[in-house]
Protein backbone atom coordinates (compact mmCIF):
# COMPACT_ATOMS: atom_id res chain seq x y z
CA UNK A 1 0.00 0.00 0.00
CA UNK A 2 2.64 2.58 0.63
CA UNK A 3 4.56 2.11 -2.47
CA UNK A 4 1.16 3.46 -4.18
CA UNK A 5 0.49 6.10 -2.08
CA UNK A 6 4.38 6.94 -2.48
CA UNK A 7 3.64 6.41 -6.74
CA UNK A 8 0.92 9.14 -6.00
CA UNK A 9 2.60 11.77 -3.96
CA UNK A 10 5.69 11.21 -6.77
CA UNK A 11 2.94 11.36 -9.61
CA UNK A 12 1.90 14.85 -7.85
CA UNK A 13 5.01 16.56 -7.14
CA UNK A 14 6.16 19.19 -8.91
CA UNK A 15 10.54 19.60 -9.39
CA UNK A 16 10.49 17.74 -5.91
CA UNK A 17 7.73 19.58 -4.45
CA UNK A 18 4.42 18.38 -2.87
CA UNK A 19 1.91 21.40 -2.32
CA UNK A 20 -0.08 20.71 0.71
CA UNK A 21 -3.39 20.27 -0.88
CA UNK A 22 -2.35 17.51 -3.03
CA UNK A 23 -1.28 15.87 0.26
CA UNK A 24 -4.22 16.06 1.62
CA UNK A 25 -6.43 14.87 -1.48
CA UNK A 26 -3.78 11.51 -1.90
CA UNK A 27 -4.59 11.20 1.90
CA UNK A 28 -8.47 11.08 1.27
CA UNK A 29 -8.24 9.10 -1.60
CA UNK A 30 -6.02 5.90 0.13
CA UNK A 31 -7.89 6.09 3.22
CA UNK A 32 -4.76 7.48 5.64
CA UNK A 33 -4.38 10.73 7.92
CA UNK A 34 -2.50 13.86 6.54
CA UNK A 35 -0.21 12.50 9.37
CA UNK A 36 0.59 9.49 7.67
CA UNK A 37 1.28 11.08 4.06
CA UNK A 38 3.48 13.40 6.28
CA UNK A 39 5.59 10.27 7.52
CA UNK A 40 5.72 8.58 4.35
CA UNK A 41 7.21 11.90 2.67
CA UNK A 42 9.45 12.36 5.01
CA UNK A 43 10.87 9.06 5.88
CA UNK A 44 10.68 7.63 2.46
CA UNK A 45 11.53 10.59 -0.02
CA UNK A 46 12.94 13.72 -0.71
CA UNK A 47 10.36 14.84 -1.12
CA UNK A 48 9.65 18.18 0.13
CA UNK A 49 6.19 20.51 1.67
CA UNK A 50 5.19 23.78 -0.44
CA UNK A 51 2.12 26.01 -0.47
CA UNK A 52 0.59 25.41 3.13
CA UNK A 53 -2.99 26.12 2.64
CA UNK A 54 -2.53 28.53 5.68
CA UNK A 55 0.16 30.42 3.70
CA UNK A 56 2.69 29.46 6.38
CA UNK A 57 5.36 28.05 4.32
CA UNK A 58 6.42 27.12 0.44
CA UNK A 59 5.40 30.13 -1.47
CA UNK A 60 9.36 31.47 -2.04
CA UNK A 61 12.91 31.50 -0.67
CA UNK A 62 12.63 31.52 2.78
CA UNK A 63 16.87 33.00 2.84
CA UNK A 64 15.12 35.65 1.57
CA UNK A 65 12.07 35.88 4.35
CA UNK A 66 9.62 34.88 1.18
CA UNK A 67 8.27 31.56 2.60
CA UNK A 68 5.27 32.90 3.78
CA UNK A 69 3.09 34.98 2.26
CA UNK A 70 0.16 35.96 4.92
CA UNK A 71 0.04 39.28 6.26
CA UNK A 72 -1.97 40.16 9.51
CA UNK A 73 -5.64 40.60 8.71
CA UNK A 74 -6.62 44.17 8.89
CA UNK A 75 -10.27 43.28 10.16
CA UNK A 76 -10.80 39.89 12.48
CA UNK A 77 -14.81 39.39 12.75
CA UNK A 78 -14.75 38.86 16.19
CA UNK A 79 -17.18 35.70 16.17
CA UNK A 80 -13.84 34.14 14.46
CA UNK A 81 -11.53 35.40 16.99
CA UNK A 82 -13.62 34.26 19.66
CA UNK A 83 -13.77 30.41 17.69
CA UNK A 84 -10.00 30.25 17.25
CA UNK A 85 -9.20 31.75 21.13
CA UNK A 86 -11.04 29.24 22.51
CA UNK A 87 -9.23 26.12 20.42
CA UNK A 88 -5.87 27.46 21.94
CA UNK A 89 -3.65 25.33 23.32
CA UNK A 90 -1.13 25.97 26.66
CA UNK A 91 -1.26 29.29 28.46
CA UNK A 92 -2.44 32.37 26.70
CA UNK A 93 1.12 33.30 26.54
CA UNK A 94 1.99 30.42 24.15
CA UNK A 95 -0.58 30.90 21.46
CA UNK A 96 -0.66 27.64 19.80
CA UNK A 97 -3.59 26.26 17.50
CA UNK A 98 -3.12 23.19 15.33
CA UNK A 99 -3.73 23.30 12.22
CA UNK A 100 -7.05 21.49 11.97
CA UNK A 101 -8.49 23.87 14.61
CA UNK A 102 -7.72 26.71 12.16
CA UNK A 103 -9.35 24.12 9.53
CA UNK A 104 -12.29 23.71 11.52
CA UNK A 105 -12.94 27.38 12.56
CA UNK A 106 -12.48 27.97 8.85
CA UNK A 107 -15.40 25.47 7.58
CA UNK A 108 -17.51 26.55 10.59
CA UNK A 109 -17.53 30.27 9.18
CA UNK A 110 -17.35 29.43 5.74
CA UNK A 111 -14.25 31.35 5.44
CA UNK A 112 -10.85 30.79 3.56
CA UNK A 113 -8.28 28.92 4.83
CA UNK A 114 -5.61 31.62 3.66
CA UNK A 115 -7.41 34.16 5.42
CA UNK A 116 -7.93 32.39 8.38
CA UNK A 117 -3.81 32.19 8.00
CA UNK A 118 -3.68 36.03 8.20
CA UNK A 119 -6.32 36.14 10.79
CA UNK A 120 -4.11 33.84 13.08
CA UNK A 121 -1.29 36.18 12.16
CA UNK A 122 -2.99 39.22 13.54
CA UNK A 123 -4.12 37.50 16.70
CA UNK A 124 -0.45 36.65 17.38
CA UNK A 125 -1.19 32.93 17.47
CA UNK A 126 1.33 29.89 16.47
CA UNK A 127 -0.17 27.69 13.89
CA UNK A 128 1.24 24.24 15.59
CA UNK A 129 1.25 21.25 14.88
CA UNK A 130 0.81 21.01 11.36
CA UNK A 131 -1.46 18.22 9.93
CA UNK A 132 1.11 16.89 7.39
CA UNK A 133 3.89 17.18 10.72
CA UNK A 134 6.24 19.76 9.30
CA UNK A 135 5.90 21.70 12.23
């Protein structure tokens, strides 16, 4: 089974690059967690993460501080803040959400993901951990 699903993510990468959607539509399609396509990139490829759906990472050369490309949101509806403040994790002082909270908050609102990304930005929150497991 994973020399298919490692066929797939090969079939879907582009110059050694596997965008983060396409991760997560081989994951649906063999049945496995994001997790596990994570694992089976990492451990059995070189393979490497581009264009989180969050805008986090993959979208330039991060030498040059272009990885990311969200910028804090100039208006957060509050209903939104109030959804993703009360999926943090730890103190208030650590800030973390994982990634499928933000997900999840996104759905709920009907809202896109790489707007929730800048959203999270302006709240001063750490997007962590990552479905796929880069971070």
């Amino acid at each position: 089974m994973s020399d298919q699903i490692l066929e797939a993510i090969r079939e879907h990468a582009i110059h050694g690059e596997l965008s983060c959607a396409d991760a997560h539509a081989i994951a649906a399609q063999h049945g496995i967690s994001p997790g596990q396509i994570g694992a089976l990139v990492n451990g059995e490829s070189d393979i490497r993460f581009y264009r989180c759906q969050l805008g986090l990472f993959g979208y330039g050369d991060k030498s040059l501080g272009q990885s990311k490309i969200v910028q804090p949101a100039a208006h957060v509806p509050p209903e939104i803040e109030a959804a993703l403040r009360d999926r943090v994790r730890g103190s208030v002082h650590d800030g973390n959400i994982s990634c499928l909270d933000v997900w999840q908050v996104a759905d709920r609102f009907a809202y896109p993901r790489l707007g929730m990304g800048n959203i999270v930005e302006a709240l001063g929150l750490r997007v962590r951990p990552c479905q796929l497991g880069c971070f």
